[in-house]
C-alpha atoms as a PDB file:
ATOM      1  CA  UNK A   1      -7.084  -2.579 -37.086  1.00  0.00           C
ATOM      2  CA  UNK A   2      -7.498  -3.876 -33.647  1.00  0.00           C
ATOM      3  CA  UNK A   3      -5.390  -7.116 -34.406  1.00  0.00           C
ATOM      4  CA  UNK A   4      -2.794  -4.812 -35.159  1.00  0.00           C
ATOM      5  CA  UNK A   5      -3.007  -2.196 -32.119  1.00  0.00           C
ATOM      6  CA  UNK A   6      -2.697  -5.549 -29.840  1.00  0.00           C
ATOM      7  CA  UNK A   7       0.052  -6.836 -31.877  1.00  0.00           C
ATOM      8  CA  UNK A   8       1.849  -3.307 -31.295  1.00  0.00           C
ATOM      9  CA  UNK A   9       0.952  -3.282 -27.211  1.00  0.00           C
ATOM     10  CA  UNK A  10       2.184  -6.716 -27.143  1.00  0.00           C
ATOM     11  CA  UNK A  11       5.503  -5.744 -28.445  1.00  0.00           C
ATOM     12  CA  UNK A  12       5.655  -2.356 -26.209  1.00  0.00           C
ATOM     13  CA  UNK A  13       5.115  -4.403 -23.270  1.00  0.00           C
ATOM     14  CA  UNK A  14       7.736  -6.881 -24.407  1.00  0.00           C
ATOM     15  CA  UNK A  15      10.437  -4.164 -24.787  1.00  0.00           C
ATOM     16  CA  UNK A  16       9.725  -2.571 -21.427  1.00  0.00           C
ATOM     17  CA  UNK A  17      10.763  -6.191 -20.149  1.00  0.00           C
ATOM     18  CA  UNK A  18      13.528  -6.542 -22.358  1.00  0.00           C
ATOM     19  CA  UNK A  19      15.097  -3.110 -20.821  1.00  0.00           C
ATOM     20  CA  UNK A  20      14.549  -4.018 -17.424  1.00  0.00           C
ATOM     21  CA  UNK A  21      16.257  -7.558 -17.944  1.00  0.00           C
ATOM     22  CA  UNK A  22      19.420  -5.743 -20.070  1.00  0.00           C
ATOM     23  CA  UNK A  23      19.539  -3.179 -16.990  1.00  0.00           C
ATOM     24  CA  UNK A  24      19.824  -5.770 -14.568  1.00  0.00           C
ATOM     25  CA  UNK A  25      22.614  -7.355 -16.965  1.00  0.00           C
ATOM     26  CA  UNK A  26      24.668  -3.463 -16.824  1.00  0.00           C
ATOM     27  CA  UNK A  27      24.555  -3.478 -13.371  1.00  0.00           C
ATOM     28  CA  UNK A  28      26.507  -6.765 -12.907  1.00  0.00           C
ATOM     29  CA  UNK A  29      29.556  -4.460 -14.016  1.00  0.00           C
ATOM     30  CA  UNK A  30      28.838  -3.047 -10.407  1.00  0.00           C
ATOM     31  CA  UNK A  31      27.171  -5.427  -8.246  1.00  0.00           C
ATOM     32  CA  UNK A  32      27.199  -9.419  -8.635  1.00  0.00           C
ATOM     33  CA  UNK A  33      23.742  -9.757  -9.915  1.00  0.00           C
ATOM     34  CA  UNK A  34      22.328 -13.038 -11.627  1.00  0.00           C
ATOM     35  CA  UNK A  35      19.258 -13.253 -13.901  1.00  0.00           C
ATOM     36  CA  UNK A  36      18.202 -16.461 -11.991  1.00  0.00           C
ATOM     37  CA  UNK A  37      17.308 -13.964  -8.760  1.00  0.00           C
ATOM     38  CA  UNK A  38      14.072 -12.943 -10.893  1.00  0.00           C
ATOM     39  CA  UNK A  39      13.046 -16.405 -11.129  1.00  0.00           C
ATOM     40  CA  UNK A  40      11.460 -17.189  -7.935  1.00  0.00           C
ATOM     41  CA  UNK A  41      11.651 -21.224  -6.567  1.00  0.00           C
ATOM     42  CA  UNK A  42       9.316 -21.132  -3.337  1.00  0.00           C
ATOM     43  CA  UNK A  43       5.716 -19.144  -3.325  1.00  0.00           C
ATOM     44  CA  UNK A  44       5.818 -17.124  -0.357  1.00  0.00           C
ATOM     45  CA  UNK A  45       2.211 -18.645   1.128  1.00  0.00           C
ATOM     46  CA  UNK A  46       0.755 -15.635   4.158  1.00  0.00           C
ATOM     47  CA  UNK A  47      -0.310 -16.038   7.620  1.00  0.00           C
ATOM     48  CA  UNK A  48      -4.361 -17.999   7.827  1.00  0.00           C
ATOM     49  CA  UNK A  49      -4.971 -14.664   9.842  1.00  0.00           C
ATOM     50  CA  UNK A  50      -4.871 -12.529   6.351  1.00  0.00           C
ATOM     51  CA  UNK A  51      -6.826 -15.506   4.241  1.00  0.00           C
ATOM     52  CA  UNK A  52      -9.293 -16.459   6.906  1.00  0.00           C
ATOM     53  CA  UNK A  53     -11.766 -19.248   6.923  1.00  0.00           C
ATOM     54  CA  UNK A  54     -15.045 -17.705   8.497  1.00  0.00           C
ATOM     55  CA  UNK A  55     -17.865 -20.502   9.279  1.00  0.00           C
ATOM     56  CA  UNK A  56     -21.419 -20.038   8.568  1.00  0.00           C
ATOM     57  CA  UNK A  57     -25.038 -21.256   9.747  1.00  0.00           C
ATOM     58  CA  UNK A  58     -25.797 -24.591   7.934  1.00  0.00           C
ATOM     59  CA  UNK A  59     -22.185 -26.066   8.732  1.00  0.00           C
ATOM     60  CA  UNK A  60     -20.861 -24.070   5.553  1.00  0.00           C
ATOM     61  CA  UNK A  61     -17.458 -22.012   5.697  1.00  0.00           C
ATOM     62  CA  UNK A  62     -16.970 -18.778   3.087  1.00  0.00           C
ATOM     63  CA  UNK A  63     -13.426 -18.644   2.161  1.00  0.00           C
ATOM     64  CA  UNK A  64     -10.868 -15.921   1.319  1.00  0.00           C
ATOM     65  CA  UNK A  65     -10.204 -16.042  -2.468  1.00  0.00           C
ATOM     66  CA  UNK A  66      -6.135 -16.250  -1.696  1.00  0.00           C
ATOM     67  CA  UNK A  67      -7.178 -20.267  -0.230  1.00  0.00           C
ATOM     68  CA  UNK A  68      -9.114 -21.029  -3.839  1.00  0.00           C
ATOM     69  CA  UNK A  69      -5.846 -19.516  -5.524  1.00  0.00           C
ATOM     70  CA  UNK A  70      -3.368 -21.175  -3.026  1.00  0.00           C
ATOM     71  CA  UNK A  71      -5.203 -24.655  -3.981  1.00  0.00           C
ATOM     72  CA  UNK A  72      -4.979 -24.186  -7.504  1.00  0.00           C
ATOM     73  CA  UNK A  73      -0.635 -24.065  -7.392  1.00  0.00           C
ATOM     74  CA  UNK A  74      -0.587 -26.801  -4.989  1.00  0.00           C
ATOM     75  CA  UNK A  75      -3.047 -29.009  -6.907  1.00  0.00           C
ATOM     76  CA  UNK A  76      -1.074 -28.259 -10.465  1.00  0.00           C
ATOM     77  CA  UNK A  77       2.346 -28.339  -8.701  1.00  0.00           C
ATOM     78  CA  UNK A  78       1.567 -31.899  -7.127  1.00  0.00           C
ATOM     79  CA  UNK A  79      -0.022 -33.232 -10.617  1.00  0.00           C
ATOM     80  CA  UNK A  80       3.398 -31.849 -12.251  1.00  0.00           C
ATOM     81  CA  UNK A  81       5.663 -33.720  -9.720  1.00  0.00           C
ATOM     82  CA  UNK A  82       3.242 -37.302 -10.057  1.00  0.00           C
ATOM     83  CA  UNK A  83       3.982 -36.752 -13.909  1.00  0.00           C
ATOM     84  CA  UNK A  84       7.649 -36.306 -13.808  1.00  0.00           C
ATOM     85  CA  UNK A  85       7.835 -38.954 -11.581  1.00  0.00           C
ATOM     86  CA  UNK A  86       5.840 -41.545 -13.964  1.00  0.00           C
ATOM     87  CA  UNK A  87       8.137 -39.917 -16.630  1.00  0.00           C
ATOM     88  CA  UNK A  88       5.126 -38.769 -18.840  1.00  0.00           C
ATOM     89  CA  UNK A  89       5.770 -37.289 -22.334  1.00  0.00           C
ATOM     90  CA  UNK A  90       7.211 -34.082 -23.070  1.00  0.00           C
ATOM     91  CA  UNK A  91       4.601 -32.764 -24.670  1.00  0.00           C
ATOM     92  CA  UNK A  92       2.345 -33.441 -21.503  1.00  0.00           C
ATOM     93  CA  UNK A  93       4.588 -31.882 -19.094  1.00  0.00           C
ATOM     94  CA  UNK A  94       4.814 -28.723 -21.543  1.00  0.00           C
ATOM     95  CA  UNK A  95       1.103 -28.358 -21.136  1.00  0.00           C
ATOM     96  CA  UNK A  96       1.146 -28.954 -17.197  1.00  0.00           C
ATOM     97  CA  UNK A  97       3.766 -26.450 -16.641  1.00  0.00           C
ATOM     98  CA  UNK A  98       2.123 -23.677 -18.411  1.00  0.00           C
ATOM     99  CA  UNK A  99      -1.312 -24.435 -16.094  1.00  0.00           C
ATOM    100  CA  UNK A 100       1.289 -24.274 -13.008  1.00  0.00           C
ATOM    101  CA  UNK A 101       2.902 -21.103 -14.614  1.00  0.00           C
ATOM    102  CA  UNK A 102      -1.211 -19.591 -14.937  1.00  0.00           C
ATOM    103  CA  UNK A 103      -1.905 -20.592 -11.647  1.00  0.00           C
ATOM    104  CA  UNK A 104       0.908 -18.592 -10.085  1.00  0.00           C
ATOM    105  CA  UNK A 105       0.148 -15.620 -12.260  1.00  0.00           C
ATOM    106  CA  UNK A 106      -3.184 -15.489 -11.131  1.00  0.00           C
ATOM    107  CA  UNK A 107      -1.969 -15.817  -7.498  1.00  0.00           C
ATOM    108  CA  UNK A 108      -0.204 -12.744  -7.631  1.00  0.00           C
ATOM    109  CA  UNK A 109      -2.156 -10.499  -9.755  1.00  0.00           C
ATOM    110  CA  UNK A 110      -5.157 -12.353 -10.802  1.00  0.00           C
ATOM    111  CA  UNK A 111      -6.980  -8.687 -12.110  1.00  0.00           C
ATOM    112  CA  UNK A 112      -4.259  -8.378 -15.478  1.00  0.00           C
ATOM    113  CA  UNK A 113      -5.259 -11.385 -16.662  1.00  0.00           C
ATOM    114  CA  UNK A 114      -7.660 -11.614 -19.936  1.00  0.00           C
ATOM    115  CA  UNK A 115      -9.068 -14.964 -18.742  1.00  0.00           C
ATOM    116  CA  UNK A 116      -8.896 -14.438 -14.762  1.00  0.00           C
ATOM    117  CA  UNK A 117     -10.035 -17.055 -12.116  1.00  0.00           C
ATOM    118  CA  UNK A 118     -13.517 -16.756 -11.061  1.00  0.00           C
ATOM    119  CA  UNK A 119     -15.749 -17.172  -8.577  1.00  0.00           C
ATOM    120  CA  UNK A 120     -19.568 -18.456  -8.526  1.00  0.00           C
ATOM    121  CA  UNK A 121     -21.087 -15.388 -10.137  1.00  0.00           C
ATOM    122  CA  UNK A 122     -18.634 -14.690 -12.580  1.00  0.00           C
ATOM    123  CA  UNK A 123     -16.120 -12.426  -9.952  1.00  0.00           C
ATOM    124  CA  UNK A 124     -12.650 -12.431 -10.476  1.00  0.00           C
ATOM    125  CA  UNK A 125     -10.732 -13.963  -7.774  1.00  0.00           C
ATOM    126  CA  UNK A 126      -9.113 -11.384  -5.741  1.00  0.00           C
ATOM    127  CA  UNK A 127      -5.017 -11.838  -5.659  1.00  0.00           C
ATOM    128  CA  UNK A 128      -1.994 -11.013  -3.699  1.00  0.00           C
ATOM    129  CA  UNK A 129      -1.837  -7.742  -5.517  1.00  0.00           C
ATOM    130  CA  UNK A 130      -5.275  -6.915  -4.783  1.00  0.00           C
ATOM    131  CA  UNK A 131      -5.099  -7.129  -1.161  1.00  0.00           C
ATOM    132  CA  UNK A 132      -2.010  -4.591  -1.686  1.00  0.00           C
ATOM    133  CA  UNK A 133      -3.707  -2.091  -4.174  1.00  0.00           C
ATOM    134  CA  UNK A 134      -6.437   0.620  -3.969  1.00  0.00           C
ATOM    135  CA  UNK A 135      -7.643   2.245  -1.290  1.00  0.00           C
ATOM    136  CA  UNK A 136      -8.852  -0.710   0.307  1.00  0.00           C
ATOM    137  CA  UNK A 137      -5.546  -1.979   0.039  1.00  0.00           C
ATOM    138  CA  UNK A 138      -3.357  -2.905   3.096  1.00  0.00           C
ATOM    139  CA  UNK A 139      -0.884   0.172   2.207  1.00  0.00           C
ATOM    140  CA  UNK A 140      -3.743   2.748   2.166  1.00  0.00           C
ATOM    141  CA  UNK A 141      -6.222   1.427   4.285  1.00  0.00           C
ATOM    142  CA  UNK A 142      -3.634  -0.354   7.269  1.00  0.00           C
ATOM    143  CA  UNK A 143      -0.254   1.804   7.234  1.00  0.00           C
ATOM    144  CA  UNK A 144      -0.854   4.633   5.548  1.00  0.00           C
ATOM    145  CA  UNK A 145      -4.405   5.424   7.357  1.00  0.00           C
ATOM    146  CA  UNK A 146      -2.550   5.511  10.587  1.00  0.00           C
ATOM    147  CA  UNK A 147      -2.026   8.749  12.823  1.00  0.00           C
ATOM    148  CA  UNK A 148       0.731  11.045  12.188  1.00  0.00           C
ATOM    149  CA  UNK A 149       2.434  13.302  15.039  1.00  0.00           C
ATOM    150  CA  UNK A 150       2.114  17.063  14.207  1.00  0.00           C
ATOM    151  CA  UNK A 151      -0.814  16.378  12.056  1.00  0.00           C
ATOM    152  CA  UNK A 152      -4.751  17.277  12.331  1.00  0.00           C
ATOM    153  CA  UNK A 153      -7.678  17.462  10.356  1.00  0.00           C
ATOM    154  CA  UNK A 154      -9.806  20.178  10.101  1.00  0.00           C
ATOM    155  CA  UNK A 155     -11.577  22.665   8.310  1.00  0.00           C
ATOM    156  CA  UNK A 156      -9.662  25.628   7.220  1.00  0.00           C
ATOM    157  CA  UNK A 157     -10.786  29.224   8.013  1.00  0.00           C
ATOM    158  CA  UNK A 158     -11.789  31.925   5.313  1.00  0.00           C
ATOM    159  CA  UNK A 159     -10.832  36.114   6.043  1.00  0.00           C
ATOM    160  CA  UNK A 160     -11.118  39.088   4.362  1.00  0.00           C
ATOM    161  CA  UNK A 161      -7.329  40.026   5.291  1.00  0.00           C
ATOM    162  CA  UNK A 162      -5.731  36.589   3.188  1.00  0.00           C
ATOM    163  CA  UNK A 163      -4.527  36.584   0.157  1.00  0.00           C
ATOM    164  CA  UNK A 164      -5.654  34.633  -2.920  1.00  0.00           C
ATOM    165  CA  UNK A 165      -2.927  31.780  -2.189  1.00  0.00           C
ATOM    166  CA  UNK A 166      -3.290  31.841   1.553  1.00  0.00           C
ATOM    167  CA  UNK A 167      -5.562  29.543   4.257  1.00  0.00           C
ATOM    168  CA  UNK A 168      -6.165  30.227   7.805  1.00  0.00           C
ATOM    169  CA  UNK A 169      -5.590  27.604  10.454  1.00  0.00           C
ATOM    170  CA  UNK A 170      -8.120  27.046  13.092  1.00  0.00           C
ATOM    171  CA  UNK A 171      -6.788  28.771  16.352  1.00  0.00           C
ATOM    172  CA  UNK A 172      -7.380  25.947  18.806  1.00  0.00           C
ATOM    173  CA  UNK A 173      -5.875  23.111  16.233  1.00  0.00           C
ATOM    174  CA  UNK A 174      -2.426  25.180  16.169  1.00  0.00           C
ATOM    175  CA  UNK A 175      -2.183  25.786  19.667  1.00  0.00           C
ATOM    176  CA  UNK A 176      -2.700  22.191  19.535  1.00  0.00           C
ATOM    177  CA  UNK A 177      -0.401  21.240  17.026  1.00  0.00           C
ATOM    178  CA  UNK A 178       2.623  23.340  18.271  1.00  0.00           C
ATOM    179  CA  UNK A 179       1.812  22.669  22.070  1.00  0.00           C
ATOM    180  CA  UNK A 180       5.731  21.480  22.600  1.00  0.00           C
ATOM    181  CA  UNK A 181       7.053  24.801  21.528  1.00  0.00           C
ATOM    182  CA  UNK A 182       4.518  26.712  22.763  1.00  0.00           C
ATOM    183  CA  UNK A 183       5.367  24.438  26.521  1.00  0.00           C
ATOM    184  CA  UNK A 184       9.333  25.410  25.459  1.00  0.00           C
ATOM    185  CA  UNK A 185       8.650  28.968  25.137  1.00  0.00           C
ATOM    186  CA  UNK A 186       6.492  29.680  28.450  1.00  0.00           C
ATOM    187  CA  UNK A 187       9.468  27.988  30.483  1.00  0.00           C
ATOM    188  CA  UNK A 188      12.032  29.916  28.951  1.00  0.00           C
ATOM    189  CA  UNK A 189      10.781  32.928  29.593  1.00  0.00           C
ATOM    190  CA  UNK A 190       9.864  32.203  33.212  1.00  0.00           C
ATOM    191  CA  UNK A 191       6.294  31.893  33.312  1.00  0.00           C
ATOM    192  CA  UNK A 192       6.442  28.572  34.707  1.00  0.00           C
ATOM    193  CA  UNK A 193       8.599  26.250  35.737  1.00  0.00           C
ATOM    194  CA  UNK A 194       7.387  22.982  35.285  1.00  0.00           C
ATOM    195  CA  UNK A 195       6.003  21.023  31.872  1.00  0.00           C
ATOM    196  CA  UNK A 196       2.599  20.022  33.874  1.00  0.00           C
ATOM    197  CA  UNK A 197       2.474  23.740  34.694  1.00  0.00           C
ATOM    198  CA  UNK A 198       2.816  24.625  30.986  1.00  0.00           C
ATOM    199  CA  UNK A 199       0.020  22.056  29.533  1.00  0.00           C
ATOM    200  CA  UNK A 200      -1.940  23.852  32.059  1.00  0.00           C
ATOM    201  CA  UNK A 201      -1.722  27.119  30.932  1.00  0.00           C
ATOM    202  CA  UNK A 202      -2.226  25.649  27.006  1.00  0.00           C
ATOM    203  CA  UNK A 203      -4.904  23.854  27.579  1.00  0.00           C
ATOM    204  CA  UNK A 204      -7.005  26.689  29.404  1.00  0.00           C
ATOM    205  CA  UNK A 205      -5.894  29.236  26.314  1.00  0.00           C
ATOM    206  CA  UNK A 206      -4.543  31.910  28.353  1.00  0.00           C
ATOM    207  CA  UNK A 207      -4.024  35.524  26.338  1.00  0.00           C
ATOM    208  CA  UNK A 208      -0.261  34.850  26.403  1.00  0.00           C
ATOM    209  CA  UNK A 209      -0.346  31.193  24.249  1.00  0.00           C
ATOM    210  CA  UNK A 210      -1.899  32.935  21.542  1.00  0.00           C
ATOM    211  CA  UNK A 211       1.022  35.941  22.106  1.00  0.00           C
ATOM    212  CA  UNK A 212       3.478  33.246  21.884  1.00  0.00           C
ATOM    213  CA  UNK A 213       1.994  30.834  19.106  1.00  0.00           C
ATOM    214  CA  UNK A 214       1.975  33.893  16.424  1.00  0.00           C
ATOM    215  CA  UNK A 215       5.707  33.762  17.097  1.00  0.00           C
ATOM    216  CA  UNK A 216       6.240  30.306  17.064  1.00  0.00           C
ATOM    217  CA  UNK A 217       4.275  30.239  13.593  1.00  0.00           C
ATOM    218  CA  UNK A 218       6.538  32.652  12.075  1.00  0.00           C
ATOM    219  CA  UNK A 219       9.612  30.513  11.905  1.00  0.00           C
ATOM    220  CA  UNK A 220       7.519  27.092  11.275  1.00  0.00           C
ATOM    221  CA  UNK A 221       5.554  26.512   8.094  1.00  0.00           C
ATOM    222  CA  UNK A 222       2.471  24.290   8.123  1.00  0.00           C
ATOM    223  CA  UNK A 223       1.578  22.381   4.803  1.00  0.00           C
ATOM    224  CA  UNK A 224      -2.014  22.240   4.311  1.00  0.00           C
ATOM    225  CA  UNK A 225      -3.664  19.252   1.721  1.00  0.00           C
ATOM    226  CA  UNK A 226      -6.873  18.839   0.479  1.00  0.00           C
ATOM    227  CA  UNK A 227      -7.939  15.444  -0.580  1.00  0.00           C
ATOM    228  CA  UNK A 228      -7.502  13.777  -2.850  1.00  0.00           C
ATOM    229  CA  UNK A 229      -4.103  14.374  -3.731  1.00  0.00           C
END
């Protein structure tokens, strides 16, 4: 039944905790670790610049989801601390810890949730983990989107003289690509004797760059990827 299949992926997920908490545990035996270091005490709150606060026509402000997240820990936290302070029953504070617990959760990771925080229109809010994720996310889209030396894209060149497993690379994106070695090579064999010399002589494609980039390309291998991968 589907009661029981939950009941099961409940318990999975439990013991995939369970054996990351008793790993932590085995490696006190070689490092001081303490199982209060996975409890965290202070929510790490991010610049205004990544949660900004864009106004509108009509006097009206749209808001990054983190702010409507951020609000709900501070507004549970602070209701939490006025109880404890008025000493309010146990059974009260039991309840308000669990919101303050849910509103944290849904901070970090608001998409795992069964009954997530949403917006007008019935979105889900989108969390700290969100903003990470995905190919939107800050990883993909910010840092890993960025330029890479020695790299190019480009579309790969068919021939009748490859072989089933082989590509050919455009002419002009190698010469590119391997213009150092190609600048190395013409100065040591005495063609010129200057680097602005050399970048001359590459970038007008004279006969001997293409003489010297087939030997440069013999002892250099160039990985090719096609997306997605």
């Amino acid at each position: 039944s589907a009661a029981h299949e939950t009941s099961q992926q409940r318990k999975a997920e439990a013991l995939k905790r369970l054996r990351v908490v008793e790993a932590f545990r085995d490696a006190a035996t070689r490092v001081e670790n303490r199982p209060e270091w996975m409890v965290i005490r202070m929510v790490p709150v991010i610049p205004p610049e990544l949660r900004p606060l864009v106004p509108l026509d009509g006097g009206r402000f749209a808001t990054s989801d983190l702010n409507d997240l951020y609000r709900r820990v501070i507004i549970r936290n602070n209701r939490l601390k006025r109880l404890i302070e008025i000493k309010a029953p146990e059974v009260i504070l039991r309840n308000e810890k669990r919101m303050l617990q849910e509103a944290v959760d849904s901070l970090f990771d608001n998409s795992r949730k069964v009954n997530a925080v949403r917006a007008e229109g019935n979105r889900a809010l989108k969390s700290l983990s969100d903003m990470l994720k995905g190919k939107q996310g800050r990883f993909r889209q910010n840092l890993l989107g960025k330029r890479v030396d020695y790299s190019g894209r480009s579309v790969i060149v068919v021939g009748p003289e490859l072989k089933l497993h082989e590509c050919g690379l455009p002419k002009n994106m190698a010469a590119e690509l391997f213009k150092p070695f190609i600048i190395r090579k013409l100065i040591e064999r005495g063609i010129v004797k200057t680097v602005k010399s050399a970048k001359k002589i590459v970038d007008r494609k004279d006969a001997v760059v293409w003489d010297i980039l087939e030997n440069v390309l013999k002892g250099h291998p160039v990985l090719l990827n096609r997306a997605p991968t």
